[in-house]
N, C-alpha and C. Protein backbone atom coordinates (compact mmCIF):
# COMPACT_ATOMS: atom_id res chain seq x y z
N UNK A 1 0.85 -1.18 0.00
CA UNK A 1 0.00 0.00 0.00
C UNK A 1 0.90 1.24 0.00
N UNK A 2 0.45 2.13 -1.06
CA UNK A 2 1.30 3.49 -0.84
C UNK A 2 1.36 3.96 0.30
N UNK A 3 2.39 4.68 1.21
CA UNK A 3 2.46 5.78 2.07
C UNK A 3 1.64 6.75 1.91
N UNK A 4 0.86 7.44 0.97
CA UNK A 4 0.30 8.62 0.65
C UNK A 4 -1.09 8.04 1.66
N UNK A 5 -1.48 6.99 1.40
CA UNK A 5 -3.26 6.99 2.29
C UNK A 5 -3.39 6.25 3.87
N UNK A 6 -1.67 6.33 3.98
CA UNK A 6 -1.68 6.04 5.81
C UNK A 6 -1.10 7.25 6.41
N UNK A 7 -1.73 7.34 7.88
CA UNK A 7 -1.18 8.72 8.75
C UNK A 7 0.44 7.38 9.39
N UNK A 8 1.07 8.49 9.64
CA UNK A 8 2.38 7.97 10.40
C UNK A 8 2.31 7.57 11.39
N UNK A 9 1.42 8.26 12.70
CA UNK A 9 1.14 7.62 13.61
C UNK A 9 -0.16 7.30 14.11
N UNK A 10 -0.97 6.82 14.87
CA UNK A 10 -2.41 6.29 14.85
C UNK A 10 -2.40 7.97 15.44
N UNK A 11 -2.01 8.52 16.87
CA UNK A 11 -2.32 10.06 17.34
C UNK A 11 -2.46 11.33 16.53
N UNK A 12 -1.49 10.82 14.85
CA UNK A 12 -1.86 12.05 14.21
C UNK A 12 -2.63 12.88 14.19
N UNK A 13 -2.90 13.99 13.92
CA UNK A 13 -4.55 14.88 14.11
C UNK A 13 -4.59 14.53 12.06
N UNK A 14 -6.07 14.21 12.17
CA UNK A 14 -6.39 13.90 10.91
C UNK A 14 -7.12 15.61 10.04
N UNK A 15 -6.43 15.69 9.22
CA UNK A 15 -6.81 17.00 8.00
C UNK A 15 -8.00 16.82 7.25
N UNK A 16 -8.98 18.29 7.96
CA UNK A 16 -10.12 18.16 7.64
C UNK A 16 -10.02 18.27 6.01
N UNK A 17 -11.24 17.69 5.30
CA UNK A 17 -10.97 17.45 4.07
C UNK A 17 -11.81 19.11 3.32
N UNK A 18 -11.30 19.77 2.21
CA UNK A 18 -11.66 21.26 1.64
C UNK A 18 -13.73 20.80 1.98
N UNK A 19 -13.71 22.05 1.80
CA UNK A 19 -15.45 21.86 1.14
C UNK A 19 -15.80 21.91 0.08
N UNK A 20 -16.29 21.78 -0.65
CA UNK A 20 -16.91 21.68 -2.08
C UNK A 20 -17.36 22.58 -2.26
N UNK A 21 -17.03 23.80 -3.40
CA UNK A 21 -17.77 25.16 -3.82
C UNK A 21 -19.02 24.44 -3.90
N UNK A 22 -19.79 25.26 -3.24
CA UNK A 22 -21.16 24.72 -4.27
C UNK A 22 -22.03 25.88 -4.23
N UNK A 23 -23.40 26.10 -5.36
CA UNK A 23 -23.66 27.43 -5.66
C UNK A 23 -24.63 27.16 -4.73
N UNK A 24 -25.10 29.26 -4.48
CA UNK A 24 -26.25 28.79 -3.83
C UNK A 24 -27.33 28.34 -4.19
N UNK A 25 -28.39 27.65 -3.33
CA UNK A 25 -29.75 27.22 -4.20
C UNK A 25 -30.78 28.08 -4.90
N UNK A 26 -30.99 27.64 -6.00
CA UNK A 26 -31.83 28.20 -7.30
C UNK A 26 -30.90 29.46 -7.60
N UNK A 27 -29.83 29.25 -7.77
CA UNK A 27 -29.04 30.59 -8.47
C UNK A 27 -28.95 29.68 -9.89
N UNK A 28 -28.99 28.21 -10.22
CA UNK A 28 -28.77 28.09 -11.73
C UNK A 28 -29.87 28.09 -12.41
N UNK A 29 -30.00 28.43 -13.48
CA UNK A 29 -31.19 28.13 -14.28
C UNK A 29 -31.15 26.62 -14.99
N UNK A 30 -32.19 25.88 -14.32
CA UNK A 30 -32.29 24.78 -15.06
C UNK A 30 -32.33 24.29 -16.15
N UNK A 31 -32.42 23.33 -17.42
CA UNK A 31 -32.84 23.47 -18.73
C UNK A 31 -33.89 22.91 -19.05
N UNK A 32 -34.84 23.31 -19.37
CA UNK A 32 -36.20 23.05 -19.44
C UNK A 32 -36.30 21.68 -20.47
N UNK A 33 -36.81 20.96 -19.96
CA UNK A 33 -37.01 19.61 -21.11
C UNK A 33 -38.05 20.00 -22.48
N UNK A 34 -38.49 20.91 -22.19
CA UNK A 34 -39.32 20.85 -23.58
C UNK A 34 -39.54 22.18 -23.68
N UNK A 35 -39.81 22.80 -24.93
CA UNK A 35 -39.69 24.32 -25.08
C UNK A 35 -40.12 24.69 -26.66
N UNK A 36 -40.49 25.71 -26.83
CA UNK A 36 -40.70 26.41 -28.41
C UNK A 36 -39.25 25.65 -29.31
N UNK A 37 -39.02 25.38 -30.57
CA UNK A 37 -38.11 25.05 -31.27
C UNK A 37 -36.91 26.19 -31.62
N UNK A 38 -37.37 27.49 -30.89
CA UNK A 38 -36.43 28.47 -30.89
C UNK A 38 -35.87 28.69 -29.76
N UNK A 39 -35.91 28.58 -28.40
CA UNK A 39 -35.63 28.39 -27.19
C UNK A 39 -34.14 27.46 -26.85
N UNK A 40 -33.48 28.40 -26.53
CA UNK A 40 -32.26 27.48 -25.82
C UNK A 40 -32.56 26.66 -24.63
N UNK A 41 -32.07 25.41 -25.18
CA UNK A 41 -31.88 24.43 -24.01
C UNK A 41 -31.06 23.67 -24.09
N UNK A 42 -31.11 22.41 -23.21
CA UNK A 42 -30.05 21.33 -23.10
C UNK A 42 -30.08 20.92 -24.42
N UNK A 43 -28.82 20.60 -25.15
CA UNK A 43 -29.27 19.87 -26.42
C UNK A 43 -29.23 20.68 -27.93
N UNK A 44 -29.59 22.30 -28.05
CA UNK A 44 -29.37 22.99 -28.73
C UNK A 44 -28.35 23.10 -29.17
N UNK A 45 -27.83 23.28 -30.45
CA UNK A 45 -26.73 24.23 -31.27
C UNK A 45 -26.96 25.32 -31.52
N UNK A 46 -26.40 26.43 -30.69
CA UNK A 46 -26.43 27.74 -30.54
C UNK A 46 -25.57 28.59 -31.30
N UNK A 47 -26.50 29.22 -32.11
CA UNK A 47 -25.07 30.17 -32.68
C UNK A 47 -25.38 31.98 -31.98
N UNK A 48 -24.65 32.30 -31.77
CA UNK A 48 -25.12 33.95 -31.17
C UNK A 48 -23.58 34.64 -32.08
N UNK A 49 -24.14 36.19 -31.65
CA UNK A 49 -23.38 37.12 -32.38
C UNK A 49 -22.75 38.13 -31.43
N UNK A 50 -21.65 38.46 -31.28
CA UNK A 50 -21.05 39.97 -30.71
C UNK A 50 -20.71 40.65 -31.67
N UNK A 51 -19.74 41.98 -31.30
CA UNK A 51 -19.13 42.68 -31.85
C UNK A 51 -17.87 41.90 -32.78
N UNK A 52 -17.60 40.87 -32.16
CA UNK A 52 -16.22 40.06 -32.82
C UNK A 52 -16.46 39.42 -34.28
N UNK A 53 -18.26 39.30 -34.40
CA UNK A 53 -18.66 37.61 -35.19
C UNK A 53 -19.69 36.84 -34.67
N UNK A 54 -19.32 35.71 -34.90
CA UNK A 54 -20.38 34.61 -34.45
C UNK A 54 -19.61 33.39 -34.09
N UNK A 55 -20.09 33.19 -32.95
CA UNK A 55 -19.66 31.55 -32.35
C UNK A 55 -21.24 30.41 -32.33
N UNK A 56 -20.69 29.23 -33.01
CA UNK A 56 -21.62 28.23 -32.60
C UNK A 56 -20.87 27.15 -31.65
N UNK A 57 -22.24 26.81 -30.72
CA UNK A 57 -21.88 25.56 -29.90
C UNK A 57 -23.02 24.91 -29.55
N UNK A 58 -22.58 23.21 -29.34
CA UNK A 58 -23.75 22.87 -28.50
C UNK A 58 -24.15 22.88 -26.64
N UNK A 59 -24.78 23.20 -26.44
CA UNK A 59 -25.34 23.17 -25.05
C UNK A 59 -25.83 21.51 -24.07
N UNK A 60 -24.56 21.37 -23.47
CA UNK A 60 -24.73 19.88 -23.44
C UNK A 60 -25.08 19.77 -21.52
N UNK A 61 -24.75 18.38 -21.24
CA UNK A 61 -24.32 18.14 -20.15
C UNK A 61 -23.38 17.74 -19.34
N UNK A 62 -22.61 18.48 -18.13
CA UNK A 62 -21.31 18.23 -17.92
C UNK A 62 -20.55 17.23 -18.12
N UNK A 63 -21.19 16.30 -18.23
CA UNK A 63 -20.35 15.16 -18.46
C UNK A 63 -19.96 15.17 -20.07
N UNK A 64 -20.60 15.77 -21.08
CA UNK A 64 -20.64 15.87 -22.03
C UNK A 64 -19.14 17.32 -22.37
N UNK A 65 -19.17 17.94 -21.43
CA UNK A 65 -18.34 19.18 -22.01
C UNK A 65 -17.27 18.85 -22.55
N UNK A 66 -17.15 19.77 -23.93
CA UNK A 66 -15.72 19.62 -24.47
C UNK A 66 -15.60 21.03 -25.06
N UNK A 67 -15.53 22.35 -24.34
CA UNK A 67 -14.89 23.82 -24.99
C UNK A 67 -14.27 23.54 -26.60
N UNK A 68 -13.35 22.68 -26.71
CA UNK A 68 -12.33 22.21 -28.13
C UNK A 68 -13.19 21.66 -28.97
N UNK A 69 -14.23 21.13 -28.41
CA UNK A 69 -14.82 20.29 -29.47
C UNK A 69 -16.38 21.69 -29.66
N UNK A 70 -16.98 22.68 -29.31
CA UNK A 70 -17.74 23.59 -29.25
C UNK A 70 -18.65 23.00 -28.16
N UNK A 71 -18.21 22.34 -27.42
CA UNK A 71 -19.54 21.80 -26.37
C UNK A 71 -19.63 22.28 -24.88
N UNK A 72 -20.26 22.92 -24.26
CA UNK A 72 -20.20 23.80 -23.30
C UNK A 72 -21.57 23.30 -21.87
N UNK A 73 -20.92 22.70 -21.25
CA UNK A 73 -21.91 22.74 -20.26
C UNK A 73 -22.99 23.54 -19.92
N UNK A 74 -24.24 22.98 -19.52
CA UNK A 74 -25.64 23.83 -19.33
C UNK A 74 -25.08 24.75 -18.34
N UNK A 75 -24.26 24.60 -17.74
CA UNK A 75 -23.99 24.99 -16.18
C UNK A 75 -23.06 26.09 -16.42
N UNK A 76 -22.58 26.14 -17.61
CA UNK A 76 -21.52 27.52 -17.65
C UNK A 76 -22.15 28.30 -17.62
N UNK A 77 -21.04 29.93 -17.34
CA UNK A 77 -21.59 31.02 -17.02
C UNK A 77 -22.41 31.68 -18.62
N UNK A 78 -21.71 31.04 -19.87
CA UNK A 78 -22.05 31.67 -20.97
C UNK A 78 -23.39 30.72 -21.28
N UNK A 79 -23.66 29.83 -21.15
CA UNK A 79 -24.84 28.71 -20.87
C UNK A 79 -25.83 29.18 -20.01
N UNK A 80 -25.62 29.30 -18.81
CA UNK A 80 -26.60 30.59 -17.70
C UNK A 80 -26.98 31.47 -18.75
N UNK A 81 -26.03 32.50 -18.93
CA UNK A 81 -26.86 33.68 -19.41
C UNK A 81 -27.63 33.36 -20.87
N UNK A 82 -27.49 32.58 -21.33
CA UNK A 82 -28.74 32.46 -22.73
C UNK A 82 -29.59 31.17 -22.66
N UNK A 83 -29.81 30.46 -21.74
CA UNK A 83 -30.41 29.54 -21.51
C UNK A 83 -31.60 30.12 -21.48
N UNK A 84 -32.73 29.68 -22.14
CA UNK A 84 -34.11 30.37 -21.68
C UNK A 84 -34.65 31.19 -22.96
N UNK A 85 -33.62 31.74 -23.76
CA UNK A 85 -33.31 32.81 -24.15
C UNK A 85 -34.07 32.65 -25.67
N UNK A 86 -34.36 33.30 -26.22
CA UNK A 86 -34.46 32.41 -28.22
C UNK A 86 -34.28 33.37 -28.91
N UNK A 87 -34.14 32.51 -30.26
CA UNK A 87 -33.79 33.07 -31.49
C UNK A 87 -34.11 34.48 -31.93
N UNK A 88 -33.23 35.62 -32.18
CA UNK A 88 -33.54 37.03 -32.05
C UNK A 88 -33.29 37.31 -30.92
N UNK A 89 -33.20 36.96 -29.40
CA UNK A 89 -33.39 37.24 -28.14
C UNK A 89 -31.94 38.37 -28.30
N UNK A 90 -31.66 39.56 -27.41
CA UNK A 90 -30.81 39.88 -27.27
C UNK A 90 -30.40 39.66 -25.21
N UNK A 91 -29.17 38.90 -25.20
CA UNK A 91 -28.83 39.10 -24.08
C UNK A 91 -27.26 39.60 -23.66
N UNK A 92 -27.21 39.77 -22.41
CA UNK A 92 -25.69 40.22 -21.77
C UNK A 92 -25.13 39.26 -20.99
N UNK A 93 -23.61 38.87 -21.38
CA UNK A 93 -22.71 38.26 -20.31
C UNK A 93 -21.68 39.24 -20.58
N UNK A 94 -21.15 39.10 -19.00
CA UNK A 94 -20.07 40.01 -18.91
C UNK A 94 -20.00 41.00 -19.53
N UNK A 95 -21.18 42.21 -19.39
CA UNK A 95 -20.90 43.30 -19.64
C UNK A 95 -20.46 43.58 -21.46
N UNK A 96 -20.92 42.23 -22.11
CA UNK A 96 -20.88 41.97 -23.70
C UNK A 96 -22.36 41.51 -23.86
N UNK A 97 -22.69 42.43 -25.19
CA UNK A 97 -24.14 42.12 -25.71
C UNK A 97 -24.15 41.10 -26.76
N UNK A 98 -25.19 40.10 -26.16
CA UNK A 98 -24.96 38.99 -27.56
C UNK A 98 -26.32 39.22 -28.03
N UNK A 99 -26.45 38.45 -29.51
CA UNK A 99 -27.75 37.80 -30.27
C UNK A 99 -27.85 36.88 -30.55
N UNK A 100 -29.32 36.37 -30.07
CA UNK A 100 -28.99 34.65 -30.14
C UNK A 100 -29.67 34.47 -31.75
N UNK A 101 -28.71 34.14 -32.82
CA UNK A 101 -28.94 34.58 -34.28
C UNK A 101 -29.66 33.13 -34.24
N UNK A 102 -29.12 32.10 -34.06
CA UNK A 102 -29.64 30.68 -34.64
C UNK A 102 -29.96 29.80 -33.33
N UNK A 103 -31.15 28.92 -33.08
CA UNK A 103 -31.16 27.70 -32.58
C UNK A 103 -31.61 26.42 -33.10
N UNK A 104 -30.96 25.42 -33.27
CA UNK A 104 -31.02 24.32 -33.61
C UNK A 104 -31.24 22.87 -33.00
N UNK A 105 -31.77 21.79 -33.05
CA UNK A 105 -31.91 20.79 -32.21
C UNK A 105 -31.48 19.29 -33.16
N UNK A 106 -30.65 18.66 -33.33
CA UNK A 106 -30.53 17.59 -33.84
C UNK A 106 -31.97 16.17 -33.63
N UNK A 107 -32.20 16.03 -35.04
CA UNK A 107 -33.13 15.03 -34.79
C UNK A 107 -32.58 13.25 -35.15
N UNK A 108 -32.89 12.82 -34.11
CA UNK A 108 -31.70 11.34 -33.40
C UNK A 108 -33.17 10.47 -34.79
């Protein structure tokens, strides 16, 4: 057994373990399971617009995230702010104005 998951002596004082950030309750916006076909949700390919252009991504679930691959957790902060949101919608993150130009839903 490694050294790393035994204390040295049984008297050691044992190290309380961190706490877990966790947000407060109902600060996230959930993703609604069912919605208008223009409506961001879980599952959408989002394209929106700034001053820079246009970025598309899909709106997945954390276990799903991949930034590199365009896939962005429901739970991000850029996911928060347009979740809810639809096509034409204008919203703000960080003090940047987006447009949510396109939403899309893949049919399985």
């Amino acid at each position: 057994m490694s050294r790393a998951f035994i204390r040295e002596s049984d008297d050691a004082p044992e190290l309380p373990l961190p706490r877990r950030r966790e947000s407060p309750a109902g600060t996230l916006k959930q993703p609604a399971p069912e919605g208008p076909p223009d409506q961001v949700r879980l599952g959408a390919t989002v394209t929106i617009r700034d001053a820079d252009g246009e970025s598309t991504f899909e709106i997945v679930t954390p276990e799903q995230a991949d930034p590199a691959g365009y896939k962005i957790s429901w739970q991000s902060p850029l996911a928060q702010a347009i979740l809810h949101a639809r096509q034409g919608d204008r919203v703000t993150f960080r003090d940047v104005a987006l447009e949510i130009v396109r939403v899309v839903y893949s049919r399985i």
